[in-house]
C-alpha atoms as a PDB file:
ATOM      1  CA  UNK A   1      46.523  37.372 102.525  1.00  0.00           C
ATOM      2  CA  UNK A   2      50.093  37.164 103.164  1.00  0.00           C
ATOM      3  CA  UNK A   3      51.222  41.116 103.371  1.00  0.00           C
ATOM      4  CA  UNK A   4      54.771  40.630 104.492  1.00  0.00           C
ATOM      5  CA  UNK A   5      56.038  41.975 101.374  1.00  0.00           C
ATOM      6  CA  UNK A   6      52.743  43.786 100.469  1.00  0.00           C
ATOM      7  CA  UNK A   7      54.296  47.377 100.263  1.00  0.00           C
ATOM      8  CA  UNK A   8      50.466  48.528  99.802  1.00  0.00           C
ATOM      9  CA  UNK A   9      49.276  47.022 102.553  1.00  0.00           C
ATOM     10  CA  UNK A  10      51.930  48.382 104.859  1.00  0.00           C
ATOM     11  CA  UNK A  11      51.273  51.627 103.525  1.00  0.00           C
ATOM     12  CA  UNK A  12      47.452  51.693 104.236  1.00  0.00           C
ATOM     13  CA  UNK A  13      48.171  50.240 107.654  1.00  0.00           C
ATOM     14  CA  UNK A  14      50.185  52.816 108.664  1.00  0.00           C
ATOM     15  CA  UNK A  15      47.719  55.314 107.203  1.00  0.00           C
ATOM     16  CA  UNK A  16      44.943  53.479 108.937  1.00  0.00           C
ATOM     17  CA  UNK A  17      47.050  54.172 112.161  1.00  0.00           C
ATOM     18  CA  UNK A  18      47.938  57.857 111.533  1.00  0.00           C
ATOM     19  CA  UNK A  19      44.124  58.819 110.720  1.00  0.00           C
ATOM     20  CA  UNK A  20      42.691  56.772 114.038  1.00  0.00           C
ATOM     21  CA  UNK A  21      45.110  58.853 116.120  1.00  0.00           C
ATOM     22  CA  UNK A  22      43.263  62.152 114.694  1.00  0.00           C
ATOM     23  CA  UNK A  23      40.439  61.549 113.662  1.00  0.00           C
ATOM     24  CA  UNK A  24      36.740  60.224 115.367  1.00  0.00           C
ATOM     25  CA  UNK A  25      35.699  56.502 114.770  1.00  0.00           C
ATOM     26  CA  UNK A  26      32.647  57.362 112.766  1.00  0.00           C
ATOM     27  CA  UNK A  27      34.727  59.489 110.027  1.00  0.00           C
ATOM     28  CA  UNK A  28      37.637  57.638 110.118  1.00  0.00           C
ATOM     29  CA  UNK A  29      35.411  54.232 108.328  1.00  0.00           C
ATOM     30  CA  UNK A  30      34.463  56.364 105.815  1.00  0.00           C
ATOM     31  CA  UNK A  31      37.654  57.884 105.444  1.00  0.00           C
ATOM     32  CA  UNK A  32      39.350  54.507 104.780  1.00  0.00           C
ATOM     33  CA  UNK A  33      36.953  53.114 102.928  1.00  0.00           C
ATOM     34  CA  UNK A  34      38.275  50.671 100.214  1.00  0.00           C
ATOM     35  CA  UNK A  35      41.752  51.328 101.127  1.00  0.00           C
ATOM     36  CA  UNK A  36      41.910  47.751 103.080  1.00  0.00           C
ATOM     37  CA  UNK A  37      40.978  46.012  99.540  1.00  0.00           C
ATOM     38  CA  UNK A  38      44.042  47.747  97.936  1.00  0.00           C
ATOM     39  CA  UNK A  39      47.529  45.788  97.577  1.00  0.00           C
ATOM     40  CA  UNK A  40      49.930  45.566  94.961  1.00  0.00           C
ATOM     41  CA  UNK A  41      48.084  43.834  92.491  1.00  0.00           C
ATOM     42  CA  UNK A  42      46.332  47.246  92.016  1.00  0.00           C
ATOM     43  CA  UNK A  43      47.308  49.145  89.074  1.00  0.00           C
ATOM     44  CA  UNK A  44      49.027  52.632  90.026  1.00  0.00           C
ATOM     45  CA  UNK A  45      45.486  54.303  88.328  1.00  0.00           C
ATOM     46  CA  UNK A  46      43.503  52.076  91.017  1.00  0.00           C
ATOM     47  CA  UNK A  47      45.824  53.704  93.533  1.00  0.00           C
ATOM     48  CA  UNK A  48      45.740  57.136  92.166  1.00  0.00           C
ATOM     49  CA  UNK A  49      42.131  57.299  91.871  1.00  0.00           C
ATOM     50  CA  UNK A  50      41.441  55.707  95.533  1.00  0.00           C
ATOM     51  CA  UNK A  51      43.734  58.085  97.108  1.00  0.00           C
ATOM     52  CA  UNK A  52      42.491  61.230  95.309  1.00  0.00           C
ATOM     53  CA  UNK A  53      38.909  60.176  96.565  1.00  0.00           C
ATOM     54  CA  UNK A  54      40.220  59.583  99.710  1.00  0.00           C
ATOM     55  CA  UNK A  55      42.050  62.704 100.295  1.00  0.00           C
ATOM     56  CA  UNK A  56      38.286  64.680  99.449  1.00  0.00           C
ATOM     57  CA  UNK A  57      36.664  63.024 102.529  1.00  0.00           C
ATOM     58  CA  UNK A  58      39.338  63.344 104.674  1.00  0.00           C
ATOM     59  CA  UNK A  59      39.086  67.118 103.692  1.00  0.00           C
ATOM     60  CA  UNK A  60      36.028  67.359 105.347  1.00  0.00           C
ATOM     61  CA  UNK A  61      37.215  66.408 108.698  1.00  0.00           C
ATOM     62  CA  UNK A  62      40.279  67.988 108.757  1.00  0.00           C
ATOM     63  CA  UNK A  63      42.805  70.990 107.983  1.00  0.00           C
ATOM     64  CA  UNK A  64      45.910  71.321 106.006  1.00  0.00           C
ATOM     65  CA  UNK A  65      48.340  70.754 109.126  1.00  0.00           C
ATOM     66  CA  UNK A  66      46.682  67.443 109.784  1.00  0.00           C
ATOM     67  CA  UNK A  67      46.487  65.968 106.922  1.00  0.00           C
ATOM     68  CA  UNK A  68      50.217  66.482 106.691  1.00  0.00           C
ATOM     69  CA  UNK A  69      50.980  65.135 109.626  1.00  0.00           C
ATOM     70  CA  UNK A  70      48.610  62.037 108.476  1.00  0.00           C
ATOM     71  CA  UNK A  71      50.989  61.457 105.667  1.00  0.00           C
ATOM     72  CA  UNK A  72      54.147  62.520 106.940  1.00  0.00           C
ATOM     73  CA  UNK A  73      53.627  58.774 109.732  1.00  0.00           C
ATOM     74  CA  UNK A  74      53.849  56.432 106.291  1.00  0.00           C
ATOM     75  CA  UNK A  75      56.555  57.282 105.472  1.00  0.00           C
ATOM     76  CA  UNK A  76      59.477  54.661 104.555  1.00  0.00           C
ATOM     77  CA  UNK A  77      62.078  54.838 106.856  1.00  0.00           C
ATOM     78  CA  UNK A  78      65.611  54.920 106.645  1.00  0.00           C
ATOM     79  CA  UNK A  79      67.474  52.238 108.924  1.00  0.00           C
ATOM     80  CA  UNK A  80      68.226  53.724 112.205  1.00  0.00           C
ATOM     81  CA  UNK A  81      70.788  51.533 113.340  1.00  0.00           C
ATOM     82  CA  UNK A  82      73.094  52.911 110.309  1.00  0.00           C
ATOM     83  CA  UNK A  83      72.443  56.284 112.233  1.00  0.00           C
ATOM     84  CA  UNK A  84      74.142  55.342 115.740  1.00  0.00           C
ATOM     85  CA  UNK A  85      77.343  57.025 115.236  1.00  0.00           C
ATOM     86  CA  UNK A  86      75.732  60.226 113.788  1.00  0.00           C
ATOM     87  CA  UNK A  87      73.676  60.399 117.073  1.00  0.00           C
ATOM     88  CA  UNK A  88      76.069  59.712 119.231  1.00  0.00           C
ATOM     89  CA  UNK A  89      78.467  62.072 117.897  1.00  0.00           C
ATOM     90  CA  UNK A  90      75.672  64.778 117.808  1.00  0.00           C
ATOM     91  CA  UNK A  91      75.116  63.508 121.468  1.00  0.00           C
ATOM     92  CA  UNK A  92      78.466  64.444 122.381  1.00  0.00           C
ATOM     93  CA  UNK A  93      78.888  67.735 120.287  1.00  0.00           C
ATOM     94  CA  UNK A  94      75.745  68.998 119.964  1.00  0.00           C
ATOM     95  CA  UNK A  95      77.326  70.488 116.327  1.00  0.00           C
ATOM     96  CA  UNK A  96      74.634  70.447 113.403  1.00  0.00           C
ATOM     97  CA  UNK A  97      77.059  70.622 110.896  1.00  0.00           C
ATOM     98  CA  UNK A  98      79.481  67.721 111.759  1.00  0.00           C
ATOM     99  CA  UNK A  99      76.152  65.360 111.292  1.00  0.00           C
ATOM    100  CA  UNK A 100      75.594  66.128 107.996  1.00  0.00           C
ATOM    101  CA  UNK A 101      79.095  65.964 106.967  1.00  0.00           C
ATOM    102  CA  UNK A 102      78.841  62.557 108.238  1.00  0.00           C
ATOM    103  CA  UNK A 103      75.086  62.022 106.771  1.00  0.00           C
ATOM    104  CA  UNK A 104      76.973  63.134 103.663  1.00  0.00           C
ATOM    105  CA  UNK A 105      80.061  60.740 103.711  1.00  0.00           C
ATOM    106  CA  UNK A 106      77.249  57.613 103.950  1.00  0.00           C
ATOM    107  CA  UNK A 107      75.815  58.747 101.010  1.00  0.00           C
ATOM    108  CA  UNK A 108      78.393  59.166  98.958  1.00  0.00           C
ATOM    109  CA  UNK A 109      79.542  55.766 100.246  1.00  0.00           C
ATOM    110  CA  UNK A 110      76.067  54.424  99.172  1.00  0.00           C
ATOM    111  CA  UNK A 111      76.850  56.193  95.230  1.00  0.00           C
ATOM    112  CA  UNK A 112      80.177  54.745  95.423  1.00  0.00           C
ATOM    113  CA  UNK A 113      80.037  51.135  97.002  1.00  0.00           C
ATOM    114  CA  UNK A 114      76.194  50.376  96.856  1.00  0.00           C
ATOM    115  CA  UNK A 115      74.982  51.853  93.437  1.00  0.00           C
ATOM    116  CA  UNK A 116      78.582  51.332  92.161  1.00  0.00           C
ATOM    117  CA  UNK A 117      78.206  54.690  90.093  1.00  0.00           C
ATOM    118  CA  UNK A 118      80.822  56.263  88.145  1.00  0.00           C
ATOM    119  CA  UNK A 119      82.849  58.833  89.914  1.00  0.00           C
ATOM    120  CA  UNK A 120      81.941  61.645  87.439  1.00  0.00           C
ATOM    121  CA  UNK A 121      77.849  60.767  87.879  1.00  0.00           C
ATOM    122  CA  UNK A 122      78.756  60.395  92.176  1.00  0.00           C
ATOM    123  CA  UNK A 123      80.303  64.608  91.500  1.00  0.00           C
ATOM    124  CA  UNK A 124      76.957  65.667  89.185  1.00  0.00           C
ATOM    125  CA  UNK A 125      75.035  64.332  91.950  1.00  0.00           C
ATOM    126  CA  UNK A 126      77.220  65.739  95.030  1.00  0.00           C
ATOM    127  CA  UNK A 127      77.458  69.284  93.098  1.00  0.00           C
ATOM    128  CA  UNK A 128      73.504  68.953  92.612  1.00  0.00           C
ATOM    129  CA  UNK A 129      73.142  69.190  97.166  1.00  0.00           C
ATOM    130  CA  UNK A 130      70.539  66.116  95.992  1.00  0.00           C
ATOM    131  CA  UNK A 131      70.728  63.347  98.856  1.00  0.00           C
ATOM    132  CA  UNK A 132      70.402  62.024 102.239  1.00  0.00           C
ATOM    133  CA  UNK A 133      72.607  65.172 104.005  1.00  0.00           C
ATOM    134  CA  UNK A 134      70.872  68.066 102.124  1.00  0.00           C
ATOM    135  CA  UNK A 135      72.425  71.411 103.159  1.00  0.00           C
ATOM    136  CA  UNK A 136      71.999  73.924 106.087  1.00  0.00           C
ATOM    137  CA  UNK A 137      70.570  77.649 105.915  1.00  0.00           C
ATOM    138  CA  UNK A 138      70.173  78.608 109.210  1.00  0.00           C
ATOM    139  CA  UNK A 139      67.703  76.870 111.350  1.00  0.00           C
ATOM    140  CA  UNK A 140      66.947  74.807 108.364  1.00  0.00           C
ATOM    141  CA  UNK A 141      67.842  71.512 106.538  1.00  0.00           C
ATOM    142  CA  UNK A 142      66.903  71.986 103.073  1.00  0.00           C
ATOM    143  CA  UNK A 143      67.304  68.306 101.048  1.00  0.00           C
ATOM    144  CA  UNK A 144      66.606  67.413  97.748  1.00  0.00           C
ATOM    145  CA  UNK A 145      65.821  63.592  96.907  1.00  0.00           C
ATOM    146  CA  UNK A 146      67.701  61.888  94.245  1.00  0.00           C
ATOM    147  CA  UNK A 147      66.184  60.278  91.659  1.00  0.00           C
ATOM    148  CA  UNK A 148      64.666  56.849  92.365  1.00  0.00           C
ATOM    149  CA  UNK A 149      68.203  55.080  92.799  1.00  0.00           C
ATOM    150  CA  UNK A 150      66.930  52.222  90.693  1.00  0.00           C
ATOM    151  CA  UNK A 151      65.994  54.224  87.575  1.00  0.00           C
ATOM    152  CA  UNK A 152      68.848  56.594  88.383  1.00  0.00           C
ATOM    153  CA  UNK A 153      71.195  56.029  85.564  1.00  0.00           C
ATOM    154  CA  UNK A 154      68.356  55.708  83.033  1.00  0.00           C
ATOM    155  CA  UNK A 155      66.845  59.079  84.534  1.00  0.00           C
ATOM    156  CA  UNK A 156      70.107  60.718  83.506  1.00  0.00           C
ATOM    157  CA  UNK A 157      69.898  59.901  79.639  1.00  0.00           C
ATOM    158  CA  UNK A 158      66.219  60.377  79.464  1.00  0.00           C
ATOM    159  CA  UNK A 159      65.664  64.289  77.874  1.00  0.00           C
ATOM    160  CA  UNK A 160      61.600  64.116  78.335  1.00  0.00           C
ATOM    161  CA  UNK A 161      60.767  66.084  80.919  1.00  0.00           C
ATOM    162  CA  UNK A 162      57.486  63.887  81.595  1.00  0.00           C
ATOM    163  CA  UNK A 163      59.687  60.884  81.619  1.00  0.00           C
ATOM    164  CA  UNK A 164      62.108  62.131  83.755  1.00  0.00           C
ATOM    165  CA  UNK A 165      59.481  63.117  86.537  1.00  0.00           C
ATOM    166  CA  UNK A 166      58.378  59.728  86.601  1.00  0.00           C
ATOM    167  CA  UNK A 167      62.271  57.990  86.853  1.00  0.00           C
ATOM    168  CA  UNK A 168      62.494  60.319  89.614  1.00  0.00           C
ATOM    169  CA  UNK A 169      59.380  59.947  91.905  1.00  0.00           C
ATOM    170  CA  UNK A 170      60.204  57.328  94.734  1.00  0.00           C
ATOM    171  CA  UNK A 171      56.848  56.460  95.402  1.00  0.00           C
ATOM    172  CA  UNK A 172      55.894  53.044  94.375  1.00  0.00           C
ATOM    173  CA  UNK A 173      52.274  53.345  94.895  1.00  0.00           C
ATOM    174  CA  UNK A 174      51.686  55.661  92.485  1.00  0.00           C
ATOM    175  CA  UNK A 175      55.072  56.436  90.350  1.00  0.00           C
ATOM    176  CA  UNK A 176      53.792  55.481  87.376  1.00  0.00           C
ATOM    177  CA  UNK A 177      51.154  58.215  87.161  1.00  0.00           C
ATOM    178  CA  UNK A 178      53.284  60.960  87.941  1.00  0.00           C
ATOM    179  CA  UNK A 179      51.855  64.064  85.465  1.00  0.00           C
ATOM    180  CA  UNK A 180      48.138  62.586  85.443  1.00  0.00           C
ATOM    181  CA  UNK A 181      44.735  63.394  86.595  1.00  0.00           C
ATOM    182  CA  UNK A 182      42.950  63.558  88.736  1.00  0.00           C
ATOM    183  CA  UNK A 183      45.969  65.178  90.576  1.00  0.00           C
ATOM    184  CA  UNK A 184      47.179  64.142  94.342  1.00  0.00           C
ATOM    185  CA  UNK A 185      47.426  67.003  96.363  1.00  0.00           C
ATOM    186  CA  UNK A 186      50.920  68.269  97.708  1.00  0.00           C
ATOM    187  CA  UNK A 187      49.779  66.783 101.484  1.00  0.00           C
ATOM    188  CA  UNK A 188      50.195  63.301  99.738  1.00  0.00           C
ATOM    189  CA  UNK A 189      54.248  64.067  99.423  1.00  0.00           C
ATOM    190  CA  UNK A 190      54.771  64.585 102.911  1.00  0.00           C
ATOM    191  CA  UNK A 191      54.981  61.002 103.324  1.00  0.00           C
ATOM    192  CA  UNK A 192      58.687  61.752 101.661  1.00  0.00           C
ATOM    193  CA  UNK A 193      59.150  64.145 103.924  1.00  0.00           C
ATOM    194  CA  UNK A 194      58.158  62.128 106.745  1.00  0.00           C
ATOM    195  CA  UNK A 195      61.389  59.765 105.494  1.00  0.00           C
ATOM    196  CA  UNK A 196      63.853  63.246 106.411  1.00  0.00           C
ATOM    197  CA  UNK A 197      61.744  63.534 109.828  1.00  0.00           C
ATOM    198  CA  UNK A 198      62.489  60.249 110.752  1.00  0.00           C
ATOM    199  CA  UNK A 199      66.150  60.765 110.227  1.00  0.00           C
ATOM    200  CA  UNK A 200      66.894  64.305 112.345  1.00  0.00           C
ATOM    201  CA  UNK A 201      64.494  63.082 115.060  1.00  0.00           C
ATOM    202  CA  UNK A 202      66.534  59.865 115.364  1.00  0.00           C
ATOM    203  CA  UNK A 203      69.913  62.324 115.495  1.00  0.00           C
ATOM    204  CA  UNK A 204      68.630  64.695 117.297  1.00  0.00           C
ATOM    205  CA  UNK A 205      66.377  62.984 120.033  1.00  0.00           C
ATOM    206  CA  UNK A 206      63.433  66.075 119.795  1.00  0.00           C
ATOM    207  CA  UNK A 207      60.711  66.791 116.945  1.00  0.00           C
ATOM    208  CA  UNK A 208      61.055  68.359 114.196  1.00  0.00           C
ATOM    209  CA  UNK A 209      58.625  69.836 111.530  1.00  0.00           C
ATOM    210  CA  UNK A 210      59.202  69.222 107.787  1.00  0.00           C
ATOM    211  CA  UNK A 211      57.319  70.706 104.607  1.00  0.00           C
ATOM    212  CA  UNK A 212      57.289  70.084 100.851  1.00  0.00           C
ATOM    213  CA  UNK A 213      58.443  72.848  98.570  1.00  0.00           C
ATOM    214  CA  UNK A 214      58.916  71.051  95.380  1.00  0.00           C
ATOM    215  CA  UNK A 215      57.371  67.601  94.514  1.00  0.00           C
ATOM    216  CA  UNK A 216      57.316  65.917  90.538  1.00  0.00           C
ATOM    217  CA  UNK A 217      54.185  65.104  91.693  1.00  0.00           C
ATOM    218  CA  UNK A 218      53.130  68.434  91.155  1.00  0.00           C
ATOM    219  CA  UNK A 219      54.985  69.491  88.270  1.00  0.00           C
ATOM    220  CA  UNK A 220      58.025  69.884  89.717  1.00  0.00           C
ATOM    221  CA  UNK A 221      62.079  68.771  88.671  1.00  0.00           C
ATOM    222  CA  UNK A 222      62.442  67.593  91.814  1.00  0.00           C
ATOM    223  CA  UNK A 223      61.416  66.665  95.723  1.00  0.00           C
ATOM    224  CA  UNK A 224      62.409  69.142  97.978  1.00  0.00           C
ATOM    225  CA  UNK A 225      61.699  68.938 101.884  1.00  0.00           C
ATOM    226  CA  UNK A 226      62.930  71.637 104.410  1.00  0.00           C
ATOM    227  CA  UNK A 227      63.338  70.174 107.937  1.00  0.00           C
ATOM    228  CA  UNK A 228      63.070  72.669 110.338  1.00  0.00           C
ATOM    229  CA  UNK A 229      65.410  72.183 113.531  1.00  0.00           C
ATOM    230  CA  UNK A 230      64.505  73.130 117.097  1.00  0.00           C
ATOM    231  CA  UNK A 231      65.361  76.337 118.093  1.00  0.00           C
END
């Protein structure tokens, strides 16, 4: 099959990949198991349900920290050539701050000139901190995702909470059961995360660790990642 625009199949590849680097051959088959039939021709249940069951065996070969990390490697990423100047500036300054002004000013380019918003929706959005900058406390980057950018208008005049979480989640593997059971466990987020990770590694040239403190996944308003800088 044909996978080049198979965003399932990616996905389990780079799964596949993450859980071979930490985990043993004989637990990793099992691990996987069924994952390799999956593409998007599944139903978002199908998805649900295989990564639910998936997550309980990889339980049993692993702790909280790795399973993170698992998830945080398939994640989408954002292009890195649209992040030259921000490195090289950070390169040359070594100032936190003046890269997420300018990780701010692409966004709100993106509001203005790619999603073509209206300036008074671009200001509810800015005012919100949601977006690809997020905002600094400390030794922190604390960003908060903005609603799926293709559902974003429509997530704005929806009033049902449940409706809303689903308009917002970005994941298209399982978006569409945002709210139900059996529920994915807050490890399956840091795949989002891992999109943030991607981004101040790329900037900064070093690792960084990210977490989840709010996903819709889990009942939350919103997605919420803290990147935590080197000291």
């Amino acid at each position: 099959m044909n996978t080049e625009f198979d965003f399932e199949g990616q996905w389990q590849n780079k799964l596949g990949q993450a859980v071979a680097d930490r985990i043993s051959a004989p637990a990793r088959g099992i691990i996987l198991e069924g994952g390799s039939d999956l593409s998007d021709v599944n139903s978002a249940r199908e998805k649900l349900v295989w990564t639910c069951e998936m997550f309980e065996r990889l339980e049993e070969d692993s702790n909280l920290k790795t399973r993170q990390e698992i998830l945080t490697e398939c994640h989408c990423s954002y292009p890195l050539d649209d992040l030259l100047d921000v490195k090289m500036t950070y390169r040359v300054s070594g100032d936190i701050n003046q890269a997420l002004s300018m990780l701010q000013e692409k966004f709100e380019s993106f509001l203005r000139e790619i999603l073509i918003l209206e300036e008074e929706l671009v200001n509810v959005i800015v005012e919100k901190n949601w977006g690809l900058a997020g905002r600094r406390d400390g030794n922190r980057i604390i960003a908060t995702k903005i609603p799926k950018s293709g559902y974003l208008q429509e997530y704005f005049k929806e009033d049902d909470p449940e409706k809303k979480r689903k308009l917002y989640c970005h994941c298209p593997r399982v978006r569409d059961e945002v709210g139900s059971e059996p529920r994915l466990p807050m490890e399956y987020c840091h795949c989002g995360a891992g999109f943030y990770k991607g981004i101040w590694e790329e900037i900064l040239g070093e690792p960084v660790e990210v977490e989840m403190i709010d996903s819709v996944m889990q009942g939350d308003d919103v997605c919420t990642i803290v990147v935590h800088l080197p000291d």
